[in-house]
C-alpha atoms as a PDB file:
ATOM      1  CA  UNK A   1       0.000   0.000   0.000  1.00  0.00           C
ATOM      2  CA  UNK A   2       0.989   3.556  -0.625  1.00  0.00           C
ATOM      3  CA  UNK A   3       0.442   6.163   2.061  1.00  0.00           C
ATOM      4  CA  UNK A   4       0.802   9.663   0.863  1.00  0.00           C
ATOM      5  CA  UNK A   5       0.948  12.468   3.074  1.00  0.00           C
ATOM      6  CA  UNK A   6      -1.380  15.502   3.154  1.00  0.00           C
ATOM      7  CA  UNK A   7       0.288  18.394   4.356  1.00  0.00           C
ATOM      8  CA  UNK A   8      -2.660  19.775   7.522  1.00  0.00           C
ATOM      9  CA  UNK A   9      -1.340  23.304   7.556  1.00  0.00           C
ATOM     10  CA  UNK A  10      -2.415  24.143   4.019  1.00  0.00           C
ATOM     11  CA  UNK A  11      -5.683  26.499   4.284  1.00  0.00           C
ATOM     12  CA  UNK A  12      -8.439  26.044   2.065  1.00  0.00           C
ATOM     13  CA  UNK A  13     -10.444  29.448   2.113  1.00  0.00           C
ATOM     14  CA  UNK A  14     -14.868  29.019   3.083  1.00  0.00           C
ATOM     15  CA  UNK A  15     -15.582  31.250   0.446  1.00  0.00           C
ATOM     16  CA  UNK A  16     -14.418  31.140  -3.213  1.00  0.00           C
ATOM     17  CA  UNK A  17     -13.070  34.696  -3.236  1.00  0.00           C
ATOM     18  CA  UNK A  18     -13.809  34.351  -7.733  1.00  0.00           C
ATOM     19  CA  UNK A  19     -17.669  34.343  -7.093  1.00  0.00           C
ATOM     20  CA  UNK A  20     -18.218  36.267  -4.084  1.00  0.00           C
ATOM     21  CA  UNK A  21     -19.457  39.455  -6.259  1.00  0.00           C
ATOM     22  CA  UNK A  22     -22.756  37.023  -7.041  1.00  0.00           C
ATOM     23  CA  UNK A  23     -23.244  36.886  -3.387  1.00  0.00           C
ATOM     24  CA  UNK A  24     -23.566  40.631  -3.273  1.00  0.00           C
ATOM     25  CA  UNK A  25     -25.814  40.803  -6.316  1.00  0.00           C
ATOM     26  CA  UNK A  26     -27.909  38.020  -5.293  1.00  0.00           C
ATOM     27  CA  UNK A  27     -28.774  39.667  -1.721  1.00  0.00           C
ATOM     28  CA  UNK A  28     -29.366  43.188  -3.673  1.00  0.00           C
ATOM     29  CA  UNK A  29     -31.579  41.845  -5.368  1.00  0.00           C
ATOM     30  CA  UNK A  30     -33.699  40.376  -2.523  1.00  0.00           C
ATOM     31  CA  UNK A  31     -33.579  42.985  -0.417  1.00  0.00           C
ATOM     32  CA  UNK A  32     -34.550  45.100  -3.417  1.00  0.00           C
ATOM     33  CA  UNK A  33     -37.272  42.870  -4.258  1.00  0.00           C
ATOM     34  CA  UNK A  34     -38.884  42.965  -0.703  1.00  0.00           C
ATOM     35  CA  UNK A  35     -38.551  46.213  -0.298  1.00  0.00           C
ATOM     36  CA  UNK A  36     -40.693  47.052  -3.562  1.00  0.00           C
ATOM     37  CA  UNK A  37     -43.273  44.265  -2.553  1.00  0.00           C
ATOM     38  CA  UNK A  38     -43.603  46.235   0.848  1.00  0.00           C
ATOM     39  CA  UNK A  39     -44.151  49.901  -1.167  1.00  0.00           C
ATOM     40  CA  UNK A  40     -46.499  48.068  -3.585  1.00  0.00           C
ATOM     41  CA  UNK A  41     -48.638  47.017  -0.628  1.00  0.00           C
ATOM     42  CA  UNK A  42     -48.301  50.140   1.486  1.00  0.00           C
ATOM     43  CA  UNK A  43     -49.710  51.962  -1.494  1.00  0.00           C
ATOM     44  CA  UNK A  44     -52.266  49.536  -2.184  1.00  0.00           C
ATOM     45  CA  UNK A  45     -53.732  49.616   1.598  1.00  0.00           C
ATOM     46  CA  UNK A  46     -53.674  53.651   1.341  1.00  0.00           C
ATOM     47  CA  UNK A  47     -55.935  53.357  -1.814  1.00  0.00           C
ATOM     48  CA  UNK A  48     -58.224  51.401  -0.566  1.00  0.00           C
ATOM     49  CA  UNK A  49     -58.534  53.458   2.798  1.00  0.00           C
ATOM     50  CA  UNK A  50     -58.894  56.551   0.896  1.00  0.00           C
ATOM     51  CA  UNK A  51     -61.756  54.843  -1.114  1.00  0.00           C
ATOM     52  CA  UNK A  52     -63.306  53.411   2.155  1.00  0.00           C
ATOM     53  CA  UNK A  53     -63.416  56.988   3.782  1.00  0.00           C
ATOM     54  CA  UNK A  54     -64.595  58.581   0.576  1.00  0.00           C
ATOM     55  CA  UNK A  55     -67.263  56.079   1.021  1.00  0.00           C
ATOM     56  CA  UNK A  56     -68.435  57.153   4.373  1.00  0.00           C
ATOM     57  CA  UNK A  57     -68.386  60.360   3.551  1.00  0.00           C
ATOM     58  CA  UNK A  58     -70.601  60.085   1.283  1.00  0.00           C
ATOM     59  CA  UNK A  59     -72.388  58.162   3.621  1.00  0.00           C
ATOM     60  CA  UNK A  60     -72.923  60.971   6.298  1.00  0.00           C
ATOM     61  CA  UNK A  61     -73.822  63.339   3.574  1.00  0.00           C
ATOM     62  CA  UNK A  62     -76.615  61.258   2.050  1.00  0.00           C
ATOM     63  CA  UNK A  63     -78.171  60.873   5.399  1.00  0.00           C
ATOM     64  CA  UNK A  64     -77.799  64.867   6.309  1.00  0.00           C
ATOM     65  CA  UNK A  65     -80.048  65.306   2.751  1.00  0.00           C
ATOM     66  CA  UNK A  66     -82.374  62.699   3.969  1.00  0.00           C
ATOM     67  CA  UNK A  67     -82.919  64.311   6.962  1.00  0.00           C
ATOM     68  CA  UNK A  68     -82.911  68.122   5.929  1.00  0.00           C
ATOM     69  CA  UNK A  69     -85.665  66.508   3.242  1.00  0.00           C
ATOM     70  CA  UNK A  70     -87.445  65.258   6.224  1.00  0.00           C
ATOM     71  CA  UNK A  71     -87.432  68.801   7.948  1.00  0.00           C
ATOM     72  CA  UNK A  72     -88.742  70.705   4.675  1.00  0.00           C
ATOM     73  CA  UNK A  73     -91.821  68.076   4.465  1.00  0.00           C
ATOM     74  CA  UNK A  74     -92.422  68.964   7.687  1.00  0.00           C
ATOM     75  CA  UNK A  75     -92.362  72.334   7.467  1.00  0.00           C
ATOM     76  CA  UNK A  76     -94.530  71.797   3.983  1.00  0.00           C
ATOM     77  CA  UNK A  77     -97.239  70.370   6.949  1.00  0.00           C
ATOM     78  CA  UNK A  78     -96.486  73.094   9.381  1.00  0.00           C
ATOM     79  CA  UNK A  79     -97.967  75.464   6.461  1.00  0.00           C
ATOM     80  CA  UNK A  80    -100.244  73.539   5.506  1.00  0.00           C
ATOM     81  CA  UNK A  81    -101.489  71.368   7.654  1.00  0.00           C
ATOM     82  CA  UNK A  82    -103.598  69.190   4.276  1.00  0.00           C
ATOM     83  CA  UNK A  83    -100.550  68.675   2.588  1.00  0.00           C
ATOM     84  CA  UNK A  84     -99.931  65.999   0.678  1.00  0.00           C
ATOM     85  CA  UNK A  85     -97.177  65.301  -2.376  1.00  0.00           C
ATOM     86  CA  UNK A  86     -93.232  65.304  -2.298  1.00  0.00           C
ATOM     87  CA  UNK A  87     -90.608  67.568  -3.304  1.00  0.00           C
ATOM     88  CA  UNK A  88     -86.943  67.632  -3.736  1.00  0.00           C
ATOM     89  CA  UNK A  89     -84.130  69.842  -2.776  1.00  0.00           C
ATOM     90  CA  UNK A  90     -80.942  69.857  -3.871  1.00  0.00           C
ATOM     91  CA  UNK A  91     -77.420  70.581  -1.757  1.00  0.00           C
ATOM     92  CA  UNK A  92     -74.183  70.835  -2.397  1.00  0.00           C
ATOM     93  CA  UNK A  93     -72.888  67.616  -4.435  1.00  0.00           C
ATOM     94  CA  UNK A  94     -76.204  65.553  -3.790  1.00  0.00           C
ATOM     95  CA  UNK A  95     -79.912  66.229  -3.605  1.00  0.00           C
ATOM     96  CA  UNK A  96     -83.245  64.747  -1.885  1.00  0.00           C
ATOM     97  CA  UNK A  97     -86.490  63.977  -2.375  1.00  0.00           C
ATOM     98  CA  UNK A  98     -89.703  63.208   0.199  1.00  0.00           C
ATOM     99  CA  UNK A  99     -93.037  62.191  -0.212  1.00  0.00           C
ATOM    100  CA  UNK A 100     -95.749  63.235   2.210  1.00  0.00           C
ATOM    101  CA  UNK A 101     -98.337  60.826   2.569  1.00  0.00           C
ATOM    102  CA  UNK A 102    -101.727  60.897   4.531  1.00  0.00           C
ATOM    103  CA  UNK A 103    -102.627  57.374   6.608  1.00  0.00           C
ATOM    104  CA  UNK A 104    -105.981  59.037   8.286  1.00  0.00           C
ATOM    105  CA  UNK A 105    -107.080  61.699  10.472  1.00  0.00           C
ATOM    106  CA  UNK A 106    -103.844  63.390  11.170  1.00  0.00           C
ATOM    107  CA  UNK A 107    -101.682  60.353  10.996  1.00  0.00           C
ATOM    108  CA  UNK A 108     -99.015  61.321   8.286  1.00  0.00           C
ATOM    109  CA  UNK A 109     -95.967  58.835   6.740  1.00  0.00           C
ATOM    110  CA  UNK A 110     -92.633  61.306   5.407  1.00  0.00           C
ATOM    111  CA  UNK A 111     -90.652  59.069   3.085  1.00  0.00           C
ATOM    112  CA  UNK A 112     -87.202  61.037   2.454  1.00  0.00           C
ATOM    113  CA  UNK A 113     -84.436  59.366   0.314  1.00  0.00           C
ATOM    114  CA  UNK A 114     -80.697  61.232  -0.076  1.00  0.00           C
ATOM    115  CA  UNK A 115     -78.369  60.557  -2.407  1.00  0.00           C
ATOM    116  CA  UNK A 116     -74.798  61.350  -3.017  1.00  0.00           C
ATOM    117  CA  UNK A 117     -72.956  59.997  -5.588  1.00  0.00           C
ATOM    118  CA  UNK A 118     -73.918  56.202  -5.456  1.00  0.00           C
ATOM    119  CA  UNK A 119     -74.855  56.395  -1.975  1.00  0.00           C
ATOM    120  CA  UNK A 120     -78.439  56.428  -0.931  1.00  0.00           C
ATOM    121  CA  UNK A 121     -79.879  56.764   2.492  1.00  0.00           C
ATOM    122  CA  UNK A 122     -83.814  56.799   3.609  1.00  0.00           C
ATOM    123  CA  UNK A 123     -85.529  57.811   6.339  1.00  0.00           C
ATOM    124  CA  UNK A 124     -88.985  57.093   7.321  1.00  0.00           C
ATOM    125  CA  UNK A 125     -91.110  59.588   9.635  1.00  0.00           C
ATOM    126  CA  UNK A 126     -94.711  58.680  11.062  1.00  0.00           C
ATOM    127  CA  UNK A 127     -96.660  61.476  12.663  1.00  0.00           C
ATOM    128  CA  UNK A 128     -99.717  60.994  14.636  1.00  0.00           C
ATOM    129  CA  UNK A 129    -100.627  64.727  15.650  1.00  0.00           C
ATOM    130  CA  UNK A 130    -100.699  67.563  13.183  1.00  0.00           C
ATOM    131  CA  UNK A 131    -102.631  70.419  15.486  1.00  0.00           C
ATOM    132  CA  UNK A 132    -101.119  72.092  17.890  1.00  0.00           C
ATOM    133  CA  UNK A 133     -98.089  70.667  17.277  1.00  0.00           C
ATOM    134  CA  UNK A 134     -96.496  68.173  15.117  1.00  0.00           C
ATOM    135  CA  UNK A 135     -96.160  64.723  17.195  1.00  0.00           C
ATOM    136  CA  UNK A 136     -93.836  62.656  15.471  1.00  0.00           C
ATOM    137  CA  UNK A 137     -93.771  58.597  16.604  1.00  0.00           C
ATOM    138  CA  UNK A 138     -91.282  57.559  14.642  1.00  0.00           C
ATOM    139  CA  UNK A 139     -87.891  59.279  13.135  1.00  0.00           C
ATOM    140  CA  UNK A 140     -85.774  56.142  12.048  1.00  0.00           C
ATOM    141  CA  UNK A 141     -83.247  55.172   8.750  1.00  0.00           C
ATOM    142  CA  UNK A 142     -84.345  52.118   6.798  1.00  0.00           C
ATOM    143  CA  UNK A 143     -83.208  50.357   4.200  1.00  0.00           C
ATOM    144  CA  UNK A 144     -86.163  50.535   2.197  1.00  0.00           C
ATOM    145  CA  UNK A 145     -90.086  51.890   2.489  1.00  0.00           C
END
């Protein structure tokens, strides 16, 4: 048998010092990569919060027409305390419309529907007393009459 001797003091380097400029590019271009998946996102979630809270706005706006609707039919009754028909009104970037109906006796139903946009809120209004005063029963939003 032949034994050959392998000198132990020799150093072999970890790292191939001829391809350690892939290692650099390799890791820019992760940490480049995760960084633009991270702005992508970020922007992303900022559109679709802005949409959301142009949404709600909206929203509030539809029901402020629904209800300042409400308030003109009921001042239409105040002056008159037969009335009977609808009206609209229109404010700032939306507009309104009501509908005054008569149940019986003084019993009165107020249908008011606001709209912004593609947003649409109702309100429904019964009123039981016309004379004195105006006695309203029921002031509530609803999804539909």
């Amino acid at each position: 048998m032949n034994w050959q001797i392998i000198n132990c003091t020799q150093r072999i380097p970890l790292w191939d010092t001829r391809h350690g400029g892939y290692i650099t590019l390799v890791s820019v271009l992760v940490v480049g990569a995760v960084g633009v998946a991270i702005s992508t996102s970020l922007l992303l979630l900022g559109l679709g919060s802005s949409r959301t809270s142009f949404a709600v706005e909206q929203s509030s706006q539809a029901k402020a027409l629904a209800n300042a609707c409400s308030e003109e039919a009921l001042k239409q009754i105040r002056m008159s305390a037969p009335f009977t028909g609808s009206g609209n009104v229109v404010l700032g970037k939306g507009a309104c419309s009501y509908t005054v109906t008569i149940q019986g006796g003084h019993n009165r139903i107020i249908t008011a529907v606001g709209t912004v946009g593609t947003i649409v809120r109702k309100v429904k209004i019964i009123i039981d007393q016309i004379v004195p005063a105006i006695q309203v029963v029921s002031w509530q939003e609803v999804a539909d009459f």
